[in-house]
N, C-alpha and C. Protein backbone atom coordinates (compact mmCIF):
# COMPACT_ATOMS: atom_id res chain seq x y z
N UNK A 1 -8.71 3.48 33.53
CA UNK A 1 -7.27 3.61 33.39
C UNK A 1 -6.75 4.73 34.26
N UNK A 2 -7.57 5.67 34.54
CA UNK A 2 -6.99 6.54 35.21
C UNK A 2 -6.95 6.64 36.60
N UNK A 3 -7.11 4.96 37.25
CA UNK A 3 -7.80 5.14 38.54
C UNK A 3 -6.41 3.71 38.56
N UNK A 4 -5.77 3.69 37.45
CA UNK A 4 -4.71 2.43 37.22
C UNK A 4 -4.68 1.21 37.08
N UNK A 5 -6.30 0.89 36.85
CA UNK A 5 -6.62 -0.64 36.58
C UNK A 5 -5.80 -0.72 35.51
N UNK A 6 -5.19 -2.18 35.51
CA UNK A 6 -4.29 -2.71 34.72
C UNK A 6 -5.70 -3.43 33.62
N UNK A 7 -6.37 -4.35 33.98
CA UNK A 7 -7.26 -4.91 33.01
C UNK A 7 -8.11 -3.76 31.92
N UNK A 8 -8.01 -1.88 32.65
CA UNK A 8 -8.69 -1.58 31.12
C UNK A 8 -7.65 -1.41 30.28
N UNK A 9 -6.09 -1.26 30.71
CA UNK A 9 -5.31 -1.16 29.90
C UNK A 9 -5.08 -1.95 28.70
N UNK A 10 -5.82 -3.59 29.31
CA UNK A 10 -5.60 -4.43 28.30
C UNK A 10 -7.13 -4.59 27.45
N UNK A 11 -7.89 -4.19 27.86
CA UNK A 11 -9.25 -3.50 27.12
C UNK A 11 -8.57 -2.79 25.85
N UNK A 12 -8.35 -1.20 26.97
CA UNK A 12 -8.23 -0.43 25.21
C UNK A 12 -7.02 -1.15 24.49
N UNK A 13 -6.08 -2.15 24.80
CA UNK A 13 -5.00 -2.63 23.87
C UNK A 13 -5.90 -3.97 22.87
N UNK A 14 -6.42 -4.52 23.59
CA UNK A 14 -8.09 -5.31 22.81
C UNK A 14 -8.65 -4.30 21.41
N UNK A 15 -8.98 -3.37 21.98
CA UNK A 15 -10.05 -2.75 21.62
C UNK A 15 -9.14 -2.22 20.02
N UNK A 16 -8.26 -1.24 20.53
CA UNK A 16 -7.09 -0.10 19.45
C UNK A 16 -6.10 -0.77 19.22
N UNK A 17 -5.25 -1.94 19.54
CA UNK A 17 -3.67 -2.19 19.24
C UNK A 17 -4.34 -1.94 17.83
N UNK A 18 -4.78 -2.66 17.70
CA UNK A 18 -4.61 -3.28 15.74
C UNK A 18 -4.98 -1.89 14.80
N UNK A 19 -5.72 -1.25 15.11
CA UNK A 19 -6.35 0.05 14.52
C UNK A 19 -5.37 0.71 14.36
N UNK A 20 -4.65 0.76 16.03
CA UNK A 20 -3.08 1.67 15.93
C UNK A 20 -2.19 1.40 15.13
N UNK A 21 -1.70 0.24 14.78
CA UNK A 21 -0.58 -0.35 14.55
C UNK A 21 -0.83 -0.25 12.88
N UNK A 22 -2.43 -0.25 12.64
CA UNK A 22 -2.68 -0.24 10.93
C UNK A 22 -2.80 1.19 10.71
N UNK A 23 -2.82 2.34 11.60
CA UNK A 23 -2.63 3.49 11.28
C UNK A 23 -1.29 3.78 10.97
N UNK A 24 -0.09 3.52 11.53
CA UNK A 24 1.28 3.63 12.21
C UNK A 24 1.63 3.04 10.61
N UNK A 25 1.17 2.00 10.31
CA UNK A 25 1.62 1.10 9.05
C UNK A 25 1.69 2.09 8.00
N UNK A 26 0.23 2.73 7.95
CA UNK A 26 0.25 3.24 6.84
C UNK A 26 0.97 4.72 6.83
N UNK A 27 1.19 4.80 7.55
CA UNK A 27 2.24 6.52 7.84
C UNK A 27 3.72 5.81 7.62
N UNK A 28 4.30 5.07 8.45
CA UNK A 28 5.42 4.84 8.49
C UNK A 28 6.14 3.39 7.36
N UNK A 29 5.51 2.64 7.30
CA UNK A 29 5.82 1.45 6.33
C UNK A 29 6.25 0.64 6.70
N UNK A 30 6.37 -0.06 8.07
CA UNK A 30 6.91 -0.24 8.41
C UNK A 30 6.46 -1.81 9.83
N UNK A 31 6.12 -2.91 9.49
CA UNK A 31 5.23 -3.36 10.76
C UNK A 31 6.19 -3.12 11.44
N UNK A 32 7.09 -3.19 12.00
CA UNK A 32 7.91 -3.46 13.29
C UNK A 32 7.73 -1.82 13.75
N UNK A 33 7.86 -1.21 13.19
CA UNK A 33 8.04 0.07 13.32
C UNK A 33 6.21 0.91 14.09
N UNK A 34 5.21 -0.06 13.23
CA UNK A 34 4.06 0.34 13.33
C UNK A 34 3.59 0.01 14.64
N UNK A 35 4.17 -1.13 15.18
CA UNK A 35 3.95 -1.79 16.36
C UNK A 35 4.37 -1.06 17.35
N UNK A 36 5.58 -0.36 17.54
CA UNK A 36 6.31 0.38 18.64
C UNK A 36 5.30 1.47 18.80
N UNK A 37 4.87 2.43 17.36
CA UNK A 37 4.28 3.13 17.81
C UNK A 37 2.89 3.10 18.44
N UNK A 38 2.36 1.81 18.28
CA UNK A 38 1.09 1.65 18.76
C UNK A 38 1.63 1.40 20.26
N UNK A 39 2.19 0.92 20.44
CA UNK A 39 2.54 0.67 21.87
C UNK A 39 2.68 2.15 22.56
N UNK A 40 3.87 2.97 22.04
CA UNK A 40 4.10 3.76 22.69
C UNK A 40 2.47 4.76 22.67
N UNK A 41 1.32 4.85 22.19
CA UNK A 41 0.31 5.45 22.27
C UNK A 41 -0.31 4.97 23.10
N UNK A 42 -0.18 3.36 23.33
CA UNK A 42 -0.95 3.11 24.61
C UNK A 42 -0.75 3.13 26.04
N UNK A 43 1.07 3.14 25.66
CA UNK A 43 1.56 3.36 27.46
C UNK A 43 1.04 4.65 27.72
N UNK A 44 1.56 5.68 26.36
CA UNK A 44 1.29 7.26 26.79
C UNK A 44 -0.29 7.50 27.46
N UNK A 45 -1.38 6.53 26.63
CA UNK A 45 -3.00 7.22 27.10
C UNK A 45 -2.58 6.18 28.68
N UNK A 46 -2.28 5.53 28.90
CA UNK A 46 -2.48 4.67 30.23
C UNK A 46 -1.68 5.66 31.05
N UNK A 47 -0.86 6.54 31.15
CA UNK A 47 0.09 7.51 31.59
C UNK A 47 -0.46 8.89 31.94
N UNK A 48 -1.62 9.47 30.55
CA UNK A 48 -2.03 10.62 30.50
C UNK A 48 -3.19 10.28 30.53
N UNK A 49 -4.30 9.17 31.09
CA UNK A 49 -5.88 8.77 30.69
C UNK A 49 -6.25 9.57 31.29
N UNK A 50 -5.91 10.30 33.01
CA UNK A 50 -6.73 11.78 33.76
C UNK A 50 -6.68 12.74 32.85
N UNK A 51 -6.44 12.83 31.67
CA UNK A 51 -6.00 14.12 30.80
C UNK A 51 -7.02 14.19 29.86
N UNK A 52 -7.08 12.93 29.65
CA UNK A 52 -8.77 12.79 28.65
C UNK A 52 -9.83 13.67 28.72
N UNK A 53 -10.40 13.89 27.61
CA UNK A 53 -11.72 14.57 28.26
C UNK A 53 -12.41 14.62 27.00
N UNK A 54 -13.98 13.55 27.74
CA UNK A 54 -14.93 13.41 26.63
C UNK A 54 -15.30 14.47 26.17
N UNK A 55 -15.48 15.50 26.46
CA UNK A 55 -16.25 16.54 25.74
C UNK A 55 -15.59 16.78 24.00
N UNK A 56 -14.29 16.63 24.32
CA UNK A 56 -13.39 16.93 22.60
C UNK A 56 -13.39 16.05 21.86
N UNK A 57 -13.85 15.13 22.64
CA UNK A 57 -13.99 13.70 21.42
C UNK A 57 -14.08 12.22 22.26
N UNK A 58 -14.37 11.20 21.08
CA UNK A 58 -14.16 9.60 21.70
C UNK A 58 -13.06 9.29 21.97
N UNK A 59 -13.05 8.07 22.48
CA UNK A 59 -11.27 7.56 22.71
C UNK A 59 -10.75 7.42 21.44
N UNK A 60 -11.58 6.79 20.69
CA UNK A 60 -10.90 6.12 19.67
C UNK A 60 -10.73 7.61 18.45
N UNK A 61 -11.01 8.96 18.62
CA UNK A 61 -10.36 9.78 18.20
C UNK A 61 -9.48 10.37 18.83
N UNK A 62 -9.10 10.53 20.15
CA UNK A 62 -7.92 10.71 21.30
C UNK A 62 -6.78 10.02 20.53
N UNK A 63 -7.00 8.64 20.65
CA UNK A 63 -6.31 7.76 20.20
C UNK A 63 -5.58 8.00 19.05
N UNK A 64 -6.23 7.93 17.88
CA UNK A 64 -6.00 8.38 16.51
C UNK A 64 -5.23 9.66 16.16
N UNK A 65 -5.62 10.45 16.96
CA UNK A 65 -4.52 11.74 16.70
C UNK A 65 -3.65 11.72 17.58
N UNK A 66 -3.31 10.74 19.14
CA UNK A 66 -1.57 10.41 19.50
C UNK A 66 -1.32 9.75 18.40
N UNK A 67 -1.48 8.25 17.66
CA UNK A 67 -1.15 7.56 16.88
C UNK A 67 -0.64 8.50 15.78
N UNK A 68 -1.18 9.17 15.35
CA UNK A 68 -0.87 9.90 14.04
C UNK A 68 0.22 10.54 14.76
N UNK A 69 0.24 11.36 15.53
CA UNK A 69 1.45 12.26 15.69
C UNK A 69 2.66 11.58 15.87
N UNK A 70 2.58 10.44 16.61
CA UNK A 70 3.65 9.38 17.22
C UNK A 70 4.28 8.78 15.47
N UNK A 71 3.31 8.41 15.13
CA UNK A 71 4.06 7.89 13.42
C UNK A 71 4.33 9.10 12.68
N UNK A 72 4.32 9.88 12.42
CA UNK A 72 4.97 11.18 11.98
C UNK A 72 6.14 11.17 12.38
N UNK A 73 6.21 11.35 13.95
CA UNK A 73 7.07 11.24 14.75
C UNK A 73 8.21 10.86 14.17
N UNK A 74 8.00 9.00 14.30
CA UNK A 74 9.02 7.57 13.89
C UNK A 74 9.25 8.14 12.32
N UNK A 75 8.03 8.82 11.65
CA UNK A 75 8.42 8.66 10.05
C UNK A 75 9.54 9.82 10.13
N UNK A 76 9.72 11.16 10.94
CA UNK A 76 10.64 11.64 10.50
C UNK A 76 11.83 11.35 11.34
N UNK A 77 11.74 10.54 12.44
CA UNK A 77 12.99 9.74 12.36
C UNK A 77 13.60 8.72 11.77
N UNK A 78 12.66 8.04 11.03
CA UNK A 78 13.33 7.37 10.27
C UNK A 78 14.33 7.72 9.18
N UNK A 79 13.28 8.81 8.48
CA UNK A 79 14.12 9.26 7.20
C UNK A 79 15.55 10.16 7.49
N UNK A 80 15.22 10.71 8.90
CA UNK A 80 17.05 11.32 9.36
C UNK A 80 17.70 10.08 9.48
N UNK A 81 16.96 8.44 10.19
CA UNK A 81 18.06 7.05 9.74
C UNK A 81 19.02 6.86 8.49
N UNK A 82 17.87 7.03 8.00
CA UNK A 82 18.35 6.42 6.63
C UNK A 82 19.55 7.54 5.87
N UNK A 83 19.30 8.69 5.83
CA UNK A 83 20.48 9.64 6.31
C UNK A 83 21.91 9.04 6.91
N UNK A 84 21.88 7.87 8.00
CA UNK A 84 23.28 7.21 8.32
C UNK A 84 22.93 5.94 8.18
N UNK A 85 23.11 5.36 7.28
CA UNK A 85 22.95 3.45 6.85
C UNK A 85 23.63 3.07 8.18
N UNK A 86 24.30 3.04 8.80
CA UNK A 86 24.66 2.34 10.32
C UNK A 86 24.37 2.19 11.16
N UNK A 87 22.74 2.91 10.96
CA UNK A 87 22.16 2.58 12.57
C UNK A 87 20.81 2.32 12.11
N UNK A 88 20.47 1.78 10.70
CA UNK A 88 18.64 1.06 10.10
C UNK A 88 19.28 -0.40 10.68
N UNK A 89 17.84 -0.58 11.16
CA UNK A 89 17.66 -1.58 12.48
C UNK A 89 17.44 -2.61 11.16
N UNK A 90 17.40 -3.95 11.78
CA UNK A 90 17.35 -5.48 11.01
C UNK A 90 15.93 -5.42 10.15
N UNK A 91 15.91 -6.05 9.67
CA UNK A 91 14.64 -6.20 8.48
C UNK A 91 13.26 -6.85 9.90
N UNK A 92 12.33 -7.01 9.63
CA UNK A 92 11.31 -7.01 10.51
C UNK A 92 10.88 -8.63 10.16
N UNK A 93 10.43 -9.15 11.42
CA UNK A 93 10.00 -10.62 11.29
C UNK A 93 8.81 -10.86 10.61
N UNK A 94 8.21 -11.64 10.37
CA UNK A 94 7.15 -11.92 9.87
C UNK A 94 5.71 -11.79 10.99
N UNK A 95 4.47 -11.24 10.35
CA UNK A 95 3.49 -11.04 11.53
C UNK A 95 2.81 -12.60 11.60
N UNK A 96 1.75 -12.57 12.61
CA UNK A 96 0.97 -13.72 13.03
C UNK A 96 -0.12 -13.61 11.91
N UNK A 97 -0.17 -14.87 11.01
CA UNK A 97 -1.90 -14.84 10.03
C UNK A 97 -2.92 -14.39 10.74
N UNK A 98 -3.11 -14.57 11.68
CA UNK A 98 -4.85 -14.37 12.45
C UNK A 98 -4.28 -12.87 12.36
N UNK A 99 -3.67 -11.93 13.04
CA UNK A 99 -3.60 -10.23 12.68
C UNK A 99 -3.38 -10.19 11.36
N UNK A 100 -2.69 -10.36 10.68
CA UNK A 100 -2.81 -9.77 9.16
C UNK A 100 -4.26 -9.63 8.74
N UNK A 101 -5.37 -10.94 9.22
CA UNK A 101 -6.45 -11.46 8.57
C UNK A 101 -7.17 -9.81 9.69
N UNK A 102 -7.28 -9.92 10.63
CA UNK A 102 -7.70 -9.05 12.00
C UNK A 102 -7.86 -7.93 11.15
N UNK A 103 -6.42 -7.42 11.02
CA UNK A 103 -5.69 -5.83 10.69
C UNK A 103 -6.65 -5.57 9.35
N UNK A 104 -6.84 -6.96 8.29
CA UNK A 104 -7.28 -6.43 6.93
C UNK A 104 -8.54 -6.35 6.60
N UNK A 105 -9.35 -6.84 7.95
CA UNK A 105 -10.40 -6.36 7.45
C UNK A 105 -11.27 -5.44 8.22
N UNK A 106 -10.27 -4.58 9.16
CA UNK A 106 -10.99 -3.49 9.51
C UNK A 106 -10.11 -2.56 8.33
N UNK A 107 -8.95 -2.90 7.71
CA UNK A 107 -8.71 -1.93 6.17
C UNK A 107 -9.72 -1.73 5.84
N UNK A 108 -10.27 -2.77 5.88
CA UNK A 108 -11.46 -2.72 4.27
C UNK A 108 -12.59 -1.94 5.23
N UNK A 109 -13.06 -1.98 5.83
CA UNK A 109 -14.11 -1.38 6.46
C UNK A 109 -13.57 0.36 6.58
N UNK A 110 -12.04 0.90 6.79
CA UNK A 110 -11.86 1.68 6.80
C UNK A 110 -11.71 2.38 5.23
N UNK A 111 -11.31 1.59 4.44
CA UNK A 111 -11.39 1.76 3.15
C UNK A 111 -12.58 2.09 2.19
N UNK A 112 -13.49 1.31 2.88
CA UNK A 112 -15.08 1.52 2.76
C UNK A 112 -15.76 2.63 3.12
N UNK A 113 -15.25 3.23 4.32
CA UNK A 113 -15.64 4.67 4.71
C UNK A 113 -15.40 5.51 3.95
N UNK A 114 -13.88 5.46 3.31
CA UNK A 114 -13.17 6.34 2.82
C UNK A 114 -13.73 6.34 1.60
N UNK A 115 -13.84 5.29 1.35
CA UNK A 115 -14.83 5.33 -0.41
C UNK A 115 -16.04 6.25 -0.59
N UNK A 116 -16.76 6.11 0.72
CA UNK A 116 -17.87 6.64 0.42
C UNK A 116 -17.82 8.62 0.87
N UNK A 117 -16.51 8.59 1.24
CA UNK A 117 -16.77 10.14 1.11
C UNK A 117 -16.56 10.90 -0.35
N UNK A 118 -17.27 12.00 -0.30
CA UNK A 118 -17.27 13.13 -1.69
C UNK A 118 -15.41 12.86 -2.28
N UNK A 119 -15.24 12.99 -2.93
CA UNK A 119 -13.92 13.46 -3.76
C UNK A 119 -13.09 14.16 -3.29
N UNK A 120 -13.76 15.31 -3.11
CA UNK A 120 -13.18 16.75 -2.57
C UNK A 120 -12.66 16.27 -0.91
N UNK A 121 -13.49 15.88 -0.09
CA UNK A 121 -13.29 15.67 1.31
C UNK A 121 -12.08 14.73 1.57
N UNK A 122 -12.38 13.24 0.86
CA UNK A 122 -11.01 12.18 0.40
C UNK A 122 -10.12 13.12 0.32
N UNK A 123 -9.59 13.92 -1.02
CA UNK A 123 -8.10 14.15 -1.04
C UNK A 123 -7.81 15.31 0.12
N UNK A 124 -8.47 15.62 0.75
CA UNK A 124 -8.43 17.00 1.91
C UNK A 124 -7.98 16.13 2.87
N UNK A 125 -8.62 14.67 3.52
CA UNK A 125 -8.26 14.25 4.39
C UNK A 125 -6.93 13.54 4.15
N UNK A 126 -6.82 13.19 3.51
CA UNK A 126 -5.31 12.49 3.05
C UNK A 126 -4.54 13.28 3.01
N UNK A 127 -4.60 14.69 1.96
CA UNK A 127 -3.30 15.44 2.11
C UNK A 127 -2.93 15.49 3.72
N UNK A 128 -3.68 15.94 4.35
CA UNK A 128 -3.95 16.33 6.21
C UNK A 128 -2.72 14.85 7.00
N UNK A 129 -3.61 13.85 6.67
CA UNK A 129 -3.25 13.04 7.37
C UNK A 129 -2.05 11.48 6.94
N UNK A 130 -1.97 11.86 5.39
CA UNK A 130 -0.93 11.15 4.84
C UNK A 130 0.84 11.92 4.18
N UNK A 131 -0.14 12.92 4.12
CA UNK A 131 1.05 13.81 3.64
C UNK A 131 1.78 14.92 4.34
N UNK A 132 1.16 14.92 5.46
CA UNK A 132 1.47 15.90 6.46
C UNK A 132 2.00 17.37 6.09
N UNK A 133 0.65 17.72 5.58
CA UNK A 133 0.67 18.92 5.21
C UNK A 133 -0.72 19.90 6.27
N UNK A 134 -0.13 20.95 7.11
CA UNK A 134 -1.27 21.68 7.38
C UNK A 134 -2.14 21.81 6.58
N UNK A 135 -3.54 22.70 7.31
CA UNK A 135 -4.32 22.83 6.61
C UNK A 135 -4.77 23.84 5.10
N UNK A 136 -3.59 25.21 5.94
CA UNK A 136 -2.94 26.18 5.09
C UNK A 136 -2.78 25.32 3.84
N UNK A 137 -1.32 24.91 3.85
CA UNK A 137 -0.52 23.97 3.06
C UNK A 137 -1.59 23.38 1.77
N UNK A 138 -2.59 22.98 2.59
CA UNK A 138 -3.46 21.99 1.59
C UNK A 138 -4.17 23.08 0.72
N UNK A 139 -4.76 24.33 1.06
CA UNK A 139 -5.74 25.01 0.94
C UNK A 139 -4.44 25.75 -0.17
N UNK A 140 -3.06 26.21 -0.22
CA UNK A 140 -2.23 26.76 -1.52
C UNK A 140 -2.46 25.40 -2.41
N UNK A 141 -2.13 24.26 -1.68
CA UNK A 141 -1.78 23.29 -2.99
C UNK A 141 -3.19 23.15 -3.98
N UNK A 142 -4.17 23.33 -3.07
CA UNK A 142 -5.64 22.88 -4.45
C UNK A 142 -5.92 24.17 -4.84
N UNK A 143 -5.22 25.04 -3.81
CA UNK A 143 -6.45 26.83 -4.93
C UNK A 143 -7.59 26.92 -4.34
N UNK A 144 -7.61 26.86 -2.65
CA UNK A 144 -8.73 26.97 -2.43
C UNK A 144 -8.66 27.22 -1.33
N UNK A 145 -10.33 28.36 -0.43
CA UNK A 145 -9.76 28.85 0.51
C UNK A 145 -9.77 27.80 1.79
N UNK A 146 -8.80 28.52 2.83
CA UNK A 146 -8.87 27.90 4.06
C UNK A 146 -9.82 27.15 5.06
N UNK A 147 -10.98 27.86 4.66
CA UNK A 147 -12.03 27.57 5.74
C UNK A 147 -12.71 26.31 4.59
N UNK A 148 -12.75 26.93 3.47
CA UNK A 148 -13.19 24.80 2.33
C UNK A 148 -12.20 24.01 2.88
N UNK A 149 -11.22 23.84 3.26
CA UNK A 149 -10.76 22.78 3.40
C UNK A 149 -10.82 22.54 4.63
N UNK A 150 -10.83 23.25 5.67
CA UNK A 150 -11.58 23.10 7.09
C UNK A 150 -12.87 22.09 6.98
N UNK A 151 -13.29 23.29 6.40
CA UNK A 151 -14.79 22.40 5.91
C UNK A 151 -14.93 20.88 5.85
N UNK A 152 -13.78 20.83 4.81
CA UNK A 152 -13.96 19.46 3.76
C UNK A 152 -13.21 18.18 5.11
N UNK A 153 -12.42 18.74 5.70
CA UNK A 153 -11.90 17.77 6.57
C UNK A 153 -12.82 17.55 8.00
N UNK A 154 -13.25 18.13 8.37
CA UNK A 154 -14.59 17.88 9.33
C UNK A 154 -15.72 17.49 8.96
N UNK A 155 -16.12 17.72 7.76
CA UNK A 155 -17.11 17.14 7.12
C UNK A 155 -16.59 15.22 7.18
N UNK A 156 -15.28 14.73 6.55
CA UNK A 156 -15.01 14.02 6.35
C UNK A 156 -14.85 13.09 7.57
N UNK A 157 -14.30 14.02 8.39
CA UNK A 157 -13.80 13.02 9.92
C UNK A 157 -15.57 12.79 10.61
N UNK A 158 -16.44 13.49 10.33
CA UNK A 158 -17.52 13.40 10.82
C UNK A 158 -18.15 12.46 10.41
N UNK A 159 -18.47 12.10 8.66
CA UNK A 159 -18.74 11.25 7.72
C UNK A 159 -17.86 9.52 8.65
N UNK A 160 -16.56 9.56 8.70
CA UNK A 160 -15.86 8.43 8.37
C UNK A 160 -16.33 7.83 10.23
N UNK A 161 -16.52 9.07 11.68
CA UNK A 161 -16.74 8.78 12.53
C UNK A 161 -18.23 7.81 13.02
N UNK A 162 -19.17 8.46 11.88
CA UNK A 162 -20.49 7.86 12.08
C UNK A 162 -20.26 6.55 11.25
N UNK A 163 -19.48 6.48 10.06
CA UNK A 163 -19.70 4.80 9.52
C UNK A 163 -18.31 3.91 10.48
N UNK A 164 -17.74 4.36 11.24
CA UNK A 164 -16.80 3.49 12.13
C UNK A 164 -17.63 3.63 13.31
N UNK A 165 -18.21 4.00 13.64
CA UNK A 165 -19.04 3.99 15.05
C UNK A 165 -19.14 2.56 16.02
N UNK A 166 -19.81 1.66 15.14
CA UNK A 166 -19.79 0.15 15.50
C UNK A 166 -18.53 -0.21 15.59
N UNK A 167 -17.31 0.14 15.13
CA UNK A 167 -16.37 -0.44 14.96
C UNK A 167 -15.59 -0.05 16.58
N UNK A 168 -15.57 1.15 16.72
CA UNK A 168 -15.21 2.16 18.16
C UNK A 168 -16.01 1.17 19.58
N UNK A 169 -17.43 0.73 19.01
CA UNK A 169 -18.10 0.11 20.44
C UNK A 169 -17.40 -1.33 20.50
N UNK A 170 -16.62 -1.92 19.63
CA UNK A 170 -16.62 -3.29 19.63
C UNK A 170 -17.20 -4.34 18.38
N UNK A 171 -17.87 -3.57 17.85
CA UNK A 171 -18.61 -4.19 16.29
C UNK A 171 -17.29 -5.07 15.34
N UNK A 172 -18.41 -5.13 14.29
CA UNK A 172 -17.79 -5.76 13.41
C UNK A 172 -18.15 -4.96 11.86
């Protein structure tokens, strides 16, 4: 991508649309909404791909933290929308069965990860990444210090990275 082949663009959109768009979903609520932002994450990495750099991580964690920031993004523009009822856009069309079927069962595989982490690590990563609360933030709300919940969320992203692994190469 960074050399401007158009065909890996449609690789990593192969590879992440759906991952994106089910991340975006679950931040924002939104398919139509979830879709833009997956898009706009993939023009941005096809835009910024010389910027990459394996050493900090895989794509498909590159990826995951534009996606997250980008639906944050939309989620707190939305809720300044809804703030003026005159400019919430039309109700959203209906998706294609084969993606719903696509989208739900890498849920479940992501759901499955998530199951299998400790207790403690689960609600650390969620506050983090559903509730958009720093890490501070998380570490007043449970009563606990900063560097445990450091802990607990690298532990977790590490945990959820090795059981999605197959999923990142192309797996099932």
């Amino acid at each position: 991508m960074a050399r401007g082949d158009g065909d890996a663009l449609r690789t990593l959109n192969a590879r992440y649309g759906r991952m994106l768009a089910a991340l975006a979903r679950r931040i924002v609520g939104s398919d139509s909404d979830a879709e833009e932002v997956a898009a706009d994450v993939l023009w941005q990495a096809w835009h910024s791909a010389g910027a990459f750099d394996p050493s900090r991580g895989s794509v498909s964690v590159w990826l995951v933290t534009l996606g997250r920031s980008r639906a944050i993004d939309r989620l707190r523009s939305l809720k300044a929308r809804e703030a003026r009822p005159e400019m919430n856009d039309p109700p959203s069309t209906a998706e294609d069965p084969g993606r719903e079927i696509d989208v739900a069962k890498r849920a479940a595989r992501v759901r499955a990860a998530m199951s299998a982490l400790e207790a403690n690590e689960k609600t650390a990563l969620e506050m983090a990444y559903y509730s958009d609360l720093s890490q501070s933030e998380i570490a007043d709300k449970l009563g606990i210090p900063l560097g445990t919940v450091k802990t607990r969320i690298r532990s977790a992203m590490i945990k959820l990275r090795k059981a999605l692994a197959g999923e990142a190469m192309g797996g099932n």
